[in-house]
PDB file of N, CA and C in Angstrom:
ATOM      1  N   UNK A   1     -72.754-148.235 -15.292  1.00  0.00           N
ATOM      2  CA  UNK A   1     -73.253-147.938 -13.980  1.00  0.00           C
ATOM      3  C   UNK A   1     -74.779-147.909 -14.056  1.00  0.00           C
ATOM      4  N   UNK A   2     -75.475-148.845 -13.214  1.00  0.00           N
ATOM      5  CA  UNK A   2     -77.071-148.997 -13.099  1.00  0.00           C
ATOM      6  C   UNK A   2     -77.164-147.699 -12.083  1.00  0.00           C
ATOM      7  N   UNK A   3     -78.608-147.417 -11.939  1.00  0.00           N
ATOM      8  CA  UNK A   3     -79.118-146.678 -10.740  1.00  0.00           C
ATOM      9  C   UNK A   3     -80.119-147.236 -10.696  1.00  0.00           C
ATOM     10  N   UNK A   4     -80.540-147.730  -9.525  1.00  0.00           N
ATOM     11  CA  UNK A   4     -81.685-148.581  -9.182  1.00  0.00           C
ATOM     12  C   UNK A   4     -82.611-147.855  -7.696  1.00  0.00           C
ATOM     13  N   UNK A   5     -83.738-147.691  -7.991  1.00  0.00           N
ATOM     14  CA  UNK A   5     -84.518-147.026  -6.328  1.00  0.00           C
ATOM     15  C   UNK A   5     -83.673-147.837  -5.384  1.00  0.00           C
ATOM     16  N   UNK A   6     -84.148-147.385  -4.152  1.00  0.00           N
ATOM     17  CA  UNK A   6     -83.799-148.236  -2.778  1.00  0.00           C
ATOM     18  C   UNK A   6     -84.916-149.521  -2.559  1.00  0.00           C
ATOM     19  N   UNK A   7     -86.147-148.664  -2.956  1.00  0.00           N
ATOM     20  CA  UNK A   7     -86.937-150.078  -2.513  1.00  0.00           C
ATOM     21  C   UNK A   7     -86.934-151.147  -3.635  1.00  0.00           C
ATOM     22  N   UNK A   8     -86.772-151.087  -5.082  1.00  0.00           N
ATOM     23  CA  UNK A   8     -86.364-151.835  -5.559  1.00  0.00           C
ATOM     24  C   UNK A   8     -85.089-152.839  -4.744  1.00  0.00           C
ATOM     25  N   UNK A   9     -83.912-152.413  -4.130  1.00  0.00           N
ATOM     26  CA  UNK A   9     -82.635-152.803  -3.942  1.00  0.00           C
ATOM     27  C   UNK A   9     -83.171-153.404  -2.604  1.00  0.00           C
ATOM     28  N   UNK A  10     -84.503-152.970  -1.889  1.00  0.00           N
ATOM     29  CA  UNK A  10     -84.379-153.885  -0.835  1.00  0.00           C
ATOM     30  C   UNK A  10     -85.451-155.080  -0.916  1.00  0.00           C
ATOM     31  N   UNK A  11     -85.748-154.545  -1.770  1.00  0.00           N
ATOM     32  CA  UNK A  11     -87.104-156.285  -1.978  1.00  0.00           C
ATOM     33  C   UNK A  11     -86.111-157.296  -2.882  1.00  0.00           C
ATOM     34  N   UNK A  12     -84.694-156.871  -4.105  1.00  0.00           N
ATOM     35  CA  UNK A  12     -84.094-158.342  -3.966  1.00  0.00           C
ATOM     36  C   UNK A  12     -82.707-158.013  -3.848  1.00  0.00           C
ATOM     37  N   UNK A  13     -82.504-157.832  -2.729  1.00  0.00           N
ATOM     38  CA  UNK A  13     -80.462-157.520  -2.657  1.00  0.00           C
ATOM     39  C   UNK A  13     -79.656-158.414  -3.246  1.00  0.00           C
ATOM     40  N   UNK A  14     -80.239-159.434  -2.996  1.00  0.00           N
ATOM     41  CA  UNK A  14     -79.391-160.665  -3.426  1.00  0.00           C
ATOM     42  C   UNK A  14     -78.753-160.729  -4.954  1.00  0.00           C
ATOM     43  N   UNK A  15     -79.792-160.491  -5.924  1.00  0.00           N
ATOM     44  CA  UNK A  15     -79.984-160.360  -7.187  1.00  0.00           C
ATOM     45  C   UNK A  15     -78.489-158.941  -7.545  1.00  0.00           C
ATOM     46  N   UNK A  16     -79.014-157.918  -6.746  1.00  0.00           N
ATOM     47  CA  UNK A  16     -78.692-156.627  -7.267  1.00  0.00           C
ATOM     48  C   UNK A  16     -76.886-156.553  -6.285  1.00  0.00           C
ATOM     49  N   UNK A  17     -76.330-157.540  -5.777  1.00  0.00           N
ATOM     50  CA  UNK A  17     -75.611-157.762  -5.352  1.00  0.00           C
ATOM     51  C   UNK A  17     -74.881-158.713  -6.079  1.00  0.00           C
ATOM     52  N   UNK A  18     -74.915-159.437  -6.986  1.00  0.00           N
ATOM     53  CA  UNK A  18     -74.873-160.679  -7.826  1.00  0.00           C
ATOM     54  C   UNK A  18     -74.122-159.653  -9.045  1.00  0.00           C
ATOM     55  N   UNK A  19     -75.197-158.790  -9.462  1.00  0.00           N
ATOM     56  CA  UNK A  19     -75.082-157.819 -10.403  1.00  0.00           C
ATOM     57  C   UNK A  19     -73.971-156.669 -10.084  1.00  0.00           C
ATOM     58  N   UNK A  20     -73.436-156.094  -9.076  1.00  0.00           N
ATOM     59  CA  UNK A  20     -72.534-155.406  -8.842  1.00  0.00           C
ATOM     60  C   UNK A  20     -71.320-155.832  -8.529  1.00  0.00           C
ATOM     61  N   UNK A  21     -71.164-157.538  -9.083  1.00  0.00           N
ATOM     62  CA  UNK A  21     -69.694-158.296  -9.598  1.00  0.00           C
ATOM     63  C   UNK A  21     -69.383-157.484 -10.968  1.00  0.00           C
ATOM     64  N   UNK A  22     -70.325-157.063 -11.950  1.00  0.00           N
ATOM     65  CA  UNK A  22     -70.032-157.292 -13.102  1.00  0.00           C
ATOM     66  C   UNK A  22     -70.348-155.572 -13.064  1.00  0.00           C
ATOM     67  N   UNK A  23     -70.949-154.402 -12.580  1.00  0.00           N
ATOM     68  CA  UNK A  23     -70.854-153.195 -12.748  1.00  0.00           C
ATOM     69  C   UNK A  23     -71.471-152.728 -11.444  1.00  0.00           C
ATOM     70  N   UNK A  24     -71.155-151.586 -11.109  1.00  0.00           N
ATOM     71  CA  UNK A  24     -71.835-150.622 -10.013  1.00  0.00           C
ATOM     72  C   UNK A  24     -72.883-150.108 -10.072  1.00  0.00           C
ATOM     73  N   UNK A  25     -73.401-150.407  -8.956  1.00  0.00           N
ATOM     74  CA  UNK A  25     -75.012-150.062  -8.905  1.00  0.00           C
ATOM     75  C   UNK A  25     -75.296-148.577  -7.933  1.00  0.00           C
ATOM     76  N   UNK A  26     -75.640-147.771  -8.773  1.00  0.00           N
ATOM     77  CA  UNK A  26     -76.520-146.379  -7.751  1.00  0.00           C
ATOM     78  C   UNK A  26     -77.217-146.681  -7.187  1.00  0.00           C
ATOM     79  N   UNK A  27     -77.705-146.568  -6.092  1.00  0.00           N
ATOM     80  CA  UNK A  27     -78.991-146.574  -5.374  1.00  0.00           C
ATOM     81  C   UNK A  27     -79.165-145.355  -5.148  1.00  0.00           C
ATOM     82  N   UNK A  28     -80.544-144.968  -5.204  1.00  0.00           N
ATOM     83  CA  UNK A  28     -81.205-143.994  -5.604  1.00  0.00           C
ATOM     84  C   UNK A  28     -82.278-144.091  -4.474  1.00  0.00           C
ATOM     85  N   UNK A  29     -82.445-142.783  -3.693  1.00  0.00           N
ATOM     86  CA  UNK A  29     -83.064-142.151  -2.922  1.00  0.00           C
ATOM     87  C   UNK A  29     -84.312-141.097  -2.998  1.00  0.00           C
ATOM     88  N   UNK A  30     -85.354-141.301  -3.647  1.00  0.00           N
ATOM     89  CA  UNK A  30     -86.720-140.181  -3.946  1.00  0.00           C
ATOM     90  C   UNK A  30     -85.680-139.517  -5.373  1.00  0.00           C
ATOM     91  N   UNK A  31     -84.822-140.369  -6.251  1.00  0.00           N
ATOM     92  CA  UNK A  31     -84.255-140.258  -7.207  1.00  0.00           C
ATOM     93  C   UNK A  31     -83.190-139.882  -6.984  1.00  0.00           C
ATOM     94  N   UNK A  32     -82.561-139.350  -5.998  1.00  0.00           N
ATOM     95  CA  UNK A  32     -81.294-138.962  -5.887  1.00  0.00           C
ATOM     96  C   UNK A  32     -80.203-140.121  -4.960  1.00  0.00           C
ATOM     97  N   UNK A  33     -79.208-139.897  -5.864  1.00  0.00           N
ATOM     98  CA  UNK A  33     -77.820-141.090  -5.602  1.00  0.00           C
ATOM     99  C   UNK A  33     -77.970-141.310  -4.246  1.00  0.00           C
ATOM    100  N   UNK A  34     -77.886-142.161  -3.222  1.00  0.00           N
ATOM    101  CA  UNK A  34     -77.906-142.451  -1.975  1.00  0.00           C
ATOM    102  C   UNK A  34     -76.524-143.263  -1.804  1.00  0.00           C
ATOM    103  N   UNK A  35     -76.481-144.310  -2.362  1.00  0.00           N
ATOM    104  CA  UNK A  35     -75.523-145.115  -2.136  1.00  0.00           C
ATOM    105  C   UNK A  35     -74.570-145.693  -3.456  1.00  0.00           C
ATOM    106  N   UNK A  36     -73.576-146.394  -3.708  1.00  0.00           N
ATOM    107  CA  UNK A  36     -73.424-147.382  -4.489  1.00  0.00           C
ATOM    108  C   UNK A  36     -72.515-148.791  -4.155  1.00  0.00           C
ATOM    109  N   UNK A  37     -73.588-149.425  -4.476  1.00  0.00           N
ATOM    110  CA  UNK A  37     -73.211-150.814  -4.352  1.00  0.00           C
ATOM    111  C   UNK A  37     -72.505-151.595  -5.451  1.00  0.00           C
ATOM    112  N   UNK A  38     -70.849-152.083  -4.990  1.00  0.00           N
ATOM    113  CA  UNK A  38     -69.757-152.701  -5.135  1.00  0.00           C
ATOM    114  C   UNK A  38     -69.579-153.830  -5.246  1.00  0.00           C
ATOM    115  N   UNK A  39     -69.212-154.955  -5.742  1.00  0.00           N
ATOM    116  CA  UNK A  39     -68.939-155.969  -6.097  1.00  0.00           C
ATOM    117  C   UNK A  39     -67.785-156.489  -6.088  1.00  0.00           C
ATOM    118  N   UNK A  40     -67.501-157.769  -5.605  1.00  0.00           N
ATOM    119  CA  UNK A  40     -66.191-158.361  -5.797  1.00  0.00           C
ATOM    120  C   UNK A  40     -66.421-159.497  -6.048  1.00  0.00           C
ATOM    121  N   UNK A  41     -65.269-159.989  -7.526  1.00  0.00           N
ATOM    122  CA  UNK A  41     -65.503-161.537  -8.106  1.00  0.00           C
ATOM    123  C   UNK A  41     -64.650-162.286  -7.104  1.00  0.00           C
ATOM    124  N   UNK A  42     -64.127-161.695  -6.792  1.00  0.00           N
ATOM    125  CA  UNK A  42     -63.217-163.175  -5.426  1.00  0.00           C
ATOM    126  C   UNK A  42     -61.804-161.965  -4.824  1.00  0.00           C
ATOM    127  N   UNK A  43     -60.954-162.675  -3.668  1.00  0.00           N
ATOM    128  CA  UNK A  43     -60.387-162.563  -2.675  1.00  0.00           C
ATOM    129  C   UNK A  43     -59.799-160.873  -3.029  1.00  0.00           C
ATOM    130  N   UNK A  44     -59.370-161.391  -4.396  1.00  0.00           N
ATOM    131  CA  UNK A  44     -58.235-160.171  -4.830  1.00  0.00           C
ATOM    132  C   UNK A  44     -58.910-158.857  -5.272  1.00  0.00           C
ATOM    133  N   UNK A  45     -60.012-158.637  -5.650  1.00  0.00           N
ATOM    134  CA  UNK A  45     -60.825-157.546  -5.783  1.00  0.00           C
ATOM    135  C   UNK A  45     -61.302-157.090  -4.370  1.00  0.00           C
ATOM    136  N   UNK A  46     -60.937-157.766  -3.819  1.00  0.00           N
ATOM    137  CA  UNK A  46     -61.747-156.810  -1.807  1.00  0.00           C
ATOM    138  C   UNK A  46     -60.044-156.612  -1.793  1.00  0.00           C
ATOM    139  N   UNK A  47     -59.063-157.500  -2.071  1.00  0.00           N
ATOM    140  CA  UNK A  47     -57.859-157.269  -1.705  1.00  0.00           C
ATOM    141  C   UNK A  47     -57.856-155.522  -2.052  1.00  0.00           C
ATOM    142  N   UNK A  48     -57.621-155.114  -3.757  1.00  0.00           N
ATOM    143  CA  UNK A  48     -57.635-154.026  -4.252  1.00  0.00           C
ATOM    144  C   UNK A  48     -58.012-152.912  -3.591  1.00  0.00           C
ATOM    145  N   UNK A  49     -59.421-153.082  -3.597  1.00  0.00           N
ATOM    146  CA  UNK A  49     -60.035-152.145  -2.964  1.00  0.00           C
ATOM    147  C   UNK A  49     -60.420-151.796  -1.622  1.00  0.00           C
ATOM    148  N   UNK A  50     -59.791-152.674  -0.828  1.00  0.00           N
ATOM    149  CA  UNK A  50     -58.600-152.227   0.316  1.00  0.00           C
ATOM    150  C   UNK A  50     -57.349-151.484   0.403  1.00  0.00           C
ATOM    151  N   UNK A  51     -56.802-151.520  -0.340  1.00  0.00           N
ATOM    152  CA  UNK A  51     -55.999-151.152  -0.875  1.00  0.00           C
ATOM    153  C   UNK A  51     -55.852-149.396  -1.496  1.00  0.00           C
ATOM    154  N   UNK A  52     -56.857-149.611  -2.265  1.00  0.00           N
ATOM    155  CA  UNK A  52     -57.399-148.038  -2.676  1.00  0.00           C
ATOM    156  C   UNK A  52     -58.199-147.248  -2.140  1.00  0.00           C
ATOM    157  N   UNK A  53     -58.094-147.494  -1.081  1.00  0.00           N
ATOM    158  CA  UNK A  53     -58.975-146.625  -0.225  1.00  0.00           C
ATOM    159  C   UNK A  53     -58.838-146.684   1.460  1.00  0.00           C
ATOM    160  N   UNK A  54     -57.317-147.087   1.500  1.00  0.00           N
ATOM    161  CA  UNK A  54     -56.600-147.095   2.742  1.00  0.00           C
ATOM    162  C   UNK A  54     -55.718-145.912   3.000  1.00  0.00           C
ATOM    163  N   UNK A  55     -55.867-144.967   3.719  1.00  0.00           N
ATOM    164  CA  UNK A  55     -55.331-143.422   3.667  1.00  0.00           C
ATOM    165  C   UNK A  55     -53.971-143.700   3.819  1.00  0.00           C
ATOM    166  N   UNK A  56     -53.266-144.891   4.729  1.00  0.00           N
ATOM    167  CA  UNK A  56     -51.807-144.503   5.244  1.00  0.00           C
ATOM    168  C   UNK A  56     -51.247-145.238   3.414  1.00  0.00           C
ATOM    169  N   UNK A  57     -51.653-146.171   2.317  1.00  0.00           N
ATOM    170  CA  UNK A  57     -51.358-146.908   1.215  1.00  0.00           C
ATOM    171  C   UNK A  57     -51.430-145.177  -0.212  1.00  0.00           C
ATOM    172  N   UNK A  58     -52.456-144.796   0.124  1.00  0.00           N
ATOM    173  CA  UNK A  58     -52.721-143.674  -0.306  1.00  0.00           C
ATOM    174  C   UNK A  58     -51.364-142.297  -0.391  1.00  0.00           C
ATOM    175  N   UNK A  59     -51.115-142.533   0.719  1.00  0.00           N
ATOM    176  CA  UNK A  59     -49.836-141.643   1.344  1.00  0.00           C
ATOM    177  C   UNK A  59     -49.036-141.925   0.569  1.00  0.00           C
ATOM    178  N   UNK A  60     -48.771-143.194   0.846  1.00  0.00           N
ATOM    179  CA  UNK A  60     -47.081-143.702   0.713  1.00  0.00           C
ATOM    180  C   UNK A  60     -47.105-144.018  -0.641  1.00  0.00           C
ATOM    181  N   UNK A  61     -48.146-143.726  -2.110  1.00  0.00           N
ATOM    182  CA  UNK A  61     -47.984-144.015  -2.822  1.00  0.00           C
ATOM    183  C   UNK A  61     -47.666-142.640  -3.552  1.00  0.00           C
ATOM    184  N   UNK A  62     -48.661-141.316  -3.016  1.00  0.00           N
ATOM    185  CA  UNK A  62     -48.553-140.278  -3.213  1.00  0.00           C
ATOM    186  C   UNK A  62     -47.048-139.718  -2.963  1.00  0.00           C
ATOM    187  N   UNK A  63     -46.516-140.024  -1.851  1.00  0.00           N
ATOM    188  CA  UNK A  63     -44.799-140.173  -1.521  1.00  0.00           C
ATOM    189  C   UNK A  63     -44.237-140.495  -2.591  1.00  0.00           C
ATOM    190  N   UNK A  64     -43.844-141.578  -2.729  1.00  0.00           N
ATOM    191  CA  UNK A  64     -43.405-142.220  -3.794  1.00  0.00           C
ATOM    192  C   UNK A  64     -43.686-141.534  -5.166  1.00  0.00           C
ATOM    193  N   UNK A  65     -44.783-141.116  -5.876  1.00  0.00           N
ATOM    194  CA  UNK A  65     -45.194-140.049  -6.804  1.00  0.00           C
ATOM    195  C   UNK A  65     -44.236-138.884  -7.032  1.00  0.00           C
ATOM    196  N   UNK A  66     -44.259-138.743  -5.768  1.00  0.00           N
ATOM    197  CA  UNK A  66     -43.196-136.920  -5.627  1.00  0.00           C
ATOM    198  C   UNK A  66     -41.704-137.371  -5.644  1.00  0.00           C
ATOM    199  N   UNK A  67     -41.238-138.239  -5.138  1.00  0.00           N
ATOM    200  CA  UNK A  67     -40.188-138.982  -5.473  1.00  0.00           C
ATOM    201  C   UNK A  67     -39.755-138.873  -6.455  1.00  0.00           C
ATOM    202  N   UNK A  68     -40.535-139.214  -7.498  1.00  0.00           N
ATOM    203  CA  UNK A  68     -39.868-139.842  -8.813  1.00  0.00           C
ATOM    204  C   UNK A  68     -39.813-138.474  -9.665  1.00  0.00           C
ATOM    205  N   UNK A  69     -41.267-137.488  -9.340  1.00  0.00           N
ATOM    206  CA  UNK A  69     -40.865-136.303  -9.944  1.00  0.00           C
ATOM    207  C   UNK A  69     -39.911-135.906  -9.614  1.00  0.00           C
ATOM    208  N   UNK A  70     -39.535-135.701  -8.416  1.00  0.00           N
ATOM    209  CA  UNK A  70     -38.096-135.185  -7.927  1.00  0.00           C
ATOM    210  C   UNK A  70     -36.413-135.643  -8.347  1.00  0.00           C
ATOM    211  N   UNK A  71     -36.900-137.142  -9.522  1.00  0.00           N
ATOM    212  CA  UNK A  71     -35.811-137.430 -10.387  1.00  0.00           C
ATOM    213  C   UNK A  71     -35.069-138.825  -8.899  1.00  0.00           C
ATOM    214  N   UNK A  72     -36.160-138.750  -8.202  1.00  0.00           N
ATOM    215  CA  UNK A  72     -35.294-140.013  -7.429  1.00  0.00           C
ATOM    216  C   UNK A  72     -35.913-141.162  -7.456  1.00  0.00           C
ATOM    217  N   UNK A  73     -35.468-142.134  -7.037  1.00  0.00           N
ATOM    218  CA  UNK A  73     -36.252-143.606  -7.308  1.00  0.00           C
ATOM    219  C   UNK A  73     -35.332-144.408  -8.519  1.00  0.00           C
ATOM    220  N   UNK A  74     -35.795-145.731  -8.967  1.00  0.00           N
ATOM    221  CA  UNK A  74     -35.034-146.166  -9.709  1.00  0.00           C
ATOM    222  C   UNK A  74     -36.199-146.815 -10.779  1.00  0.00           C
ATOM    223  N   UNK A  75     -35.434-147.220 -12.134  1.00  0.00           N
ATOM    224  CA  UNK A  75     -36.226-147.765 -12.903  1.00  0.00           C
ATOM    225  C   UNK A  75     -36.873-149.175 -12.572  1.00  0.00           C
ATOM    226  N   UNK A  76     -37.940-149.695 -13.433  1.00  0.00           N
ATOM    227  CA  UNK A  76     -38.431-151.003 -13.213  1.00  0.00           C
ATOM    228  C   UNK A  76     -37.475-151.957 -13.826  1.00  0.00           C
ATOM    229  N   UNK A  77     -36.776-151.707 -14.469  1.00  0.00           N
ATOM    230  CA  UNK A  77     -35.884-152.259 -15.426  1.00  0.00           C
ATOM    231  C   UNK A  77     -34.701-152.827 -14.313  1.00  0.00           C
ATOM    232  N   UNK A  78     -34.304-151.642 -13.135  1.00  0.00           N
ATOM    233  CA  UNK A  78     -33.566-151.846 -12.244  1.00  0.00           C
ATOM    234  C   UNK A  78     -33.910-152.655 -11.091  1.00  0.00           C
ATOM    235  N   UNK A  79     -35.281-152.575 -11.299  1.00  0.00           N
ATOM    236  CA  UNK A  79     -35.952-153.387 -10.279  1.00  0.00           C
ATOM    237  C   UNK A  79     -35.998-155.183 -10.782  1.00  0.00           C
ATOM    238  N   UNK A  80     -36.461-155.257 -11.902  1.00  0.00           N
ATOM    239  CA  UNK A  80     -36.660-156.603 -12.272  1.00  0.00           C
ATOM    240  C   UNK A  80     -35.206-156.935 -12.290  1.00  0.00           C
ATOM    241  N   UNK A  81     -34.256-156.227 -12.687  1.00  0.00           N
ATOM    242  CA  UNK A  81     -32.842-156.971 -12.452  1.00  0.00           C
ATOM    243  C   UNK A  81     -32.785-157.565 -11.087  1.00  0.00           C
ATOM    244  N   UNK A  82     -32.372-156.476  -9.919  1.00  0.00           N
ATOM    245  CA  UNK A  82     -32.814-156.532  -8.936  1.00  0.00           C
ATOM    246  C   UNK A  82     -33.548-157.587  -8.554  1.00  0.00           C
ATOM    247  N   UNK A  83     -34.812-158.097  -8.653  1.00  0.00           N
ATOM    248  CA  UNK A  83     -35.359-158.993  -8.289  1.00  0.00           C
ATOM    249  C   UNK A  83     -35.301-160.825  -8.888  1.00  0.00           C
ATOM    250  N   UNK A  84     -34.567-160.138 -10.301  1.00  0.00           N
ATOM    251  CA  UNK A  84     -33.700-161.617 -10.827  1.00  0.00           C
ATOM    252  C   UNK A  84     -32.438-162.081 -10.050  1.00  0.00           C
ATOM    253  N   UNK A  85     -31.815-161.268  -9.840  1.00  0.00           N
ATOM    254  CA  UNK A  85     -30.507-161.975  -8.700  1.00  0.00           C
ATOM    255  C   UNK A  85     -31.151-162.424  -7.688  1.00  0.00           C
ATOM    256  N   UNK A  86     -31.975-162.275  -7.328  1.00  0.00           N
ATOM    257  CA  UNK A  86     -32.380-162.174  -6.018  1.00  0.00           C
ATOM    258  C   UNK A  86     -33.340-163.552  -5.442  1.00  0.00           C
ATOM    259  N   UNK A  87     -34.059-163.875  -6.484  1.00  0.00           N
ATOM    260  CA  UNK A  87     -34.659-164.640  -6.572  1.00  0.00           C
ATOM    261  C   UNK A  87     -33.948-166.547  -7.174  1.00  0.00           C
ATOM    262  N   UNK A  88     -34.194-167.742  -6.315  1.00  0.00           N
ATOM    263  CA  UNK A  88     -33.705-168.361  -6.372  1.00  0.00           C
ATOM    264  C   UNK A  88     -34.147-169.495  -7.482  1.00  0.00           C
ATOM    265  N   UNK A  89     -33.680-170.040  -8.667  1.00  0.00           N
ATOM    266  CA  UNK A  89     -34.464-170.824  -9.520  1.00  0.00           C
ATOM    267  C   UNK A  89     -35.389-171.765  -8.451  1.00  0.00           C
ATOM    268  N   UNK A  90     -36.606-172.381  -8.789  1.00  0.00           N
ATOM    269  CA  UNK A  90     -37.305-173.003  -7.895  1.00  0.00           C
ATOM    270  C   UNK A  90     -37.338-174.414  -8.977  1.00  0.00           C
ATOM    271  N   UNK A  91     -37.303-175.978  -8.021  1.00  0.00           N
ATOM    272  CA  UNK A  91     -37.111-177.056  -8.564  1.00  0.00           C
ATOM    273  C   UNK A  91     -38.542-177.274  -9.746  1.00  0.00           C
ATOM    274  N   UNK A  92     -37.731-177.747 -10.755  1.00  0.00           N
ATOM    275  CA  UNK A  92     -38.993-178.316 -11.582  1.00  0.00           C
ATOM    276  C   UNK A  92     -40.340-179.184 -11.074  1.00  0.00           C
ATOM    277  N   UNK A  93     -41.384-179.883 -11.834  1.00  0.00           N
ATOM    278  CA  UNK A  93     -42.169-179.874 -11.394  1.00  0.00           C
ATOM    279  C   UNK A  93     -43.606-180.993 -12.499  1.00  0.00           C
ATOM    280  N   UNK A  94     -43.456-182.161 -12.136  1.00  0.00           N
ATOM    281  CA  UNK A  94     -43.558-182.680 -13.506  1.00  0.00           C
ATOM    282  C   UNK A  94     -45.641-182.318 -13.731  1.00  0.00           C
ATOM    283  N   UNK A  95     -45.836-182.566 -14.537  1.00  0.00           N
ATOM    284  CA  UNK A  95     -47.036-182.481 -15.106  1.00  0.00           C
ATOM    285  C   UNK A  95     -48.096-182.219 -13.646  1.00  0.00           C
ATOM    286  N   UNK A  96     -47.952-183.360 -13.114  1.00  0.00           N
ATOM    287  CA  UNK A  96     -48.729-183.654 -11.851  1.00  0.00           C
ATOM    288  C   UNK A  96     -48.696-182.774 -11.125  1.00  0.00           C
ATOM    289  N   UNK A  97     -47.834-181.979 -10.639  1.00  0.00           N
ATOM    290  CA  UNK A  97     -47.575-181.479  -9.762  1.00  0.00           C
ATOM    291  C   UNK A  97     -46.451-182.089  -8.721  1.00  0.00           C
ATOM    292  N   UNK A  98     -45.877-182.778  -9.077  1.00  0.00           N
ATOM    293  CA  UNK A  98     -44.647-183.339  -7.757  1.00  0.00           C
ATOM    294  C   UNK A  98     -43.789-182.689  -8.452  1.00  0.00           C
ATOM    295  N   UNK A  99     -42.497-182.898  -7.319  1.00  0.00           N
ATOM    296  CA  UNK A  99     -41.533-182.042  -7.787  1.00  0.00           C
ATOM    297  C   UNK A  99     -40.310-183.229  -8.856  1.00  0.00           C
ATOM    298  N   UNK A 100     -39.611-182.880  -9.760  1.00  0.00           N
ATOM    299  CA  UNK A 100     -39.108-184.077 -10.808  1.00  0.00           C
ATOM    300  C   UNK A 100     -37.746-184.521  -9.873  1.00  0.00           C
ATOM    301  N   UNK A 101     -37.806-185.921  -9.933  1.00  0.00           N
ATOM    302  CA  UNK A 101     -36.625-187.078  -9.490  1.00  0.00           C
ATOM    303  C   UNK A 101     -35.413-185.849  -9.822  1.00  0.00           C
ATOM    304  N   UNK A 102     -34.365-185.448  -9.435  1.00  0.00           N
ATOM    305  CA  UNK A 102     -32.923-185.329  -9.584  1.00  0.00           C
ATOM    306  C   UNK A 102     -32.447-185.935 -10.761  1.00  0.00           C
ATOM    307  N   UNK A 103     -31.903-185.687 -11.474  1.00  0.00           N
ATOM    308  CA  UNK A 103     -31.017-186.729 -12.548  1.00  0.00           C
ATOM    309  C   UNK A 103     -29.629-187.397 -11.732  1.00  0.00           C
ATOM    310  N   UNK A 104     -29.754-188.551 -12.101  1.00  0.00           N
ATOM    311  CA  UNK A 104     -28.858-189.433 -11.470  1.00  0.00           C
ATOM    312  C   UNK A 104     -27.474-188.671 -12.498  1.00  0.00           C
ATOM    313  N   UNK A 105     -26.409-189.124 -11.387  1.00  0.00           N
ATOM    314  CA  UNK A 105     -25.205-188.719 -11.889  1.00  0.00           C
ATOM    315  C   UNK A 105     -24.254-190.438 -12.098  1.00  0.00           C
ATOM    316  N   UNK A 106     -23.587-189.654 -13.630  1.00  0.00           N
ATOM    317  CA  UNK A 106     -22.930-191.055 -14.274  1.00  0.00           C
ATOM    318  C   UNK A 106     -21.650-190.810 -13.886  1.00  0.00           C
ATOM    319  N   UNK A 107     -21.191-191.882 -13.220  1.00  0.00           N
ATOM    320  CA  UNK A 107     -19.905-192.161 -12.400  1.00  0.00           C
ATOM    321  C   UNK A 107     -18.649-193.308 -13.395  1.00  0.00           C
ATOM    322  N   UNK A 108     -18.126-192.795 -14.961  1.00  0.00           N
ATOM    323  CA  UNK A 108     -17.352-193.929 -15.250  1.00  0.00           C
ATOM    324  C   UNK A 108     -18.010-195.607 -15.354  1.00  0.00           C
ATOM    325  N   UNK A 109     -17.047-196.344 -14.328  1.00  0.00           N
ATOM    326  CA  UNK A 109     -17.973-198.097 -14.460  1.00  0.00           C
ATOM    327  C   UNK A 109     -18.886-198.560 -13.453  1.00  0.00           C
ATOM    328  N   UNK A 110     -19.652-199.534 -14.236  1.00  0.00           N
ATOM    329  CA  UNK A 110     -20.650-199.861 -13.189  1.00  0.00           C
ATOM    330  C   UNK A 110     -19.692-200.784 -12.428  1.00  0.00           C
ATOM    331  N   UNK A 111     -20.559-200.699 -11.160  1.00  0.00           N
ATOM    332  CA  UNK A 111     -19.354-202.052 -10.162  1.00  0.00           C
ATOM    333  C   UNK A 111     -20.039-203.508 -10.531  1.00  0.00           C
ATOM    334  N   UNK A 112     -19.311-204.073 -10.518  1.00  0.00           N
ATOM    335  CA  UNK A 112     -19.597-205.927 -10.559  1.00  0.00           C
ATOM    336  C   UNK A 112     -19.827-206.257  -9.201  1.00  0.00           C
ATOM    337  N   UNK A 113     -20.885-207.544  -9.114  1.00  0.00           N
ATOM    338  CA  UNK A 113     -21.111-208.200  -7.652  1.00  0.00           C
ATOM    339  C   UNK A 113     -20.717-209.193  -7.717  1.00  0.00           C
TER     340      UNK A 113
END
């Protein structure tokens, strides 16, 4: 975690925004913490931290918490079963990316013309 003044942070944001992909930055107020500036490397890190800091996600996870102390809920073990039946094999897929020809089916004789 950096702590950087404010007027430092406002003569190059850009920079010090670049830099709070890779750690969190204090901003600092006549030396004292004012702000801190956050970073995200792409979609799924704003996803997250949406996520963690959404009160009704917060709830229902805290729910779920007391749940399990309470001896209810089920294992992950029950879950990945669970989600193996459930889930349908998906067609192969050759190198390229297309999906692979069917295998032809062998029928006995070939016909004569």
């Amino acid at each position: 975690m950096k702590r950087v003044p404010l007027s430092e942070v406002k003569d190059d944001l850009s920079r010090y925004v670049q830099l709070a992909t890779h750690e969190e930055i204090v901003v600092t107020r006549h030396g004292r913490p004012a702000a801190v500036l956050i970073g995200f490397q792409d979609d799924d890190d704003w996803f997250d931290y949406q996520l963690e800091h959404d009160p009704r996600f917060v709830a229902r996870m805290d729910a779920a918490r007391r749940s399990l102390e309470a001896g209810q809920g089920i294992s992950i073990e029950q879950v990945r079963t669970q989600l193996s039946l459930a889930v349908k094999p998906r067609a192969r897929r050759t190198p390229s990316g297309k999906r692979a020809a069917a295998p032809k089916r062998v029928t006995g004789k070939k016909r004569s013309r």
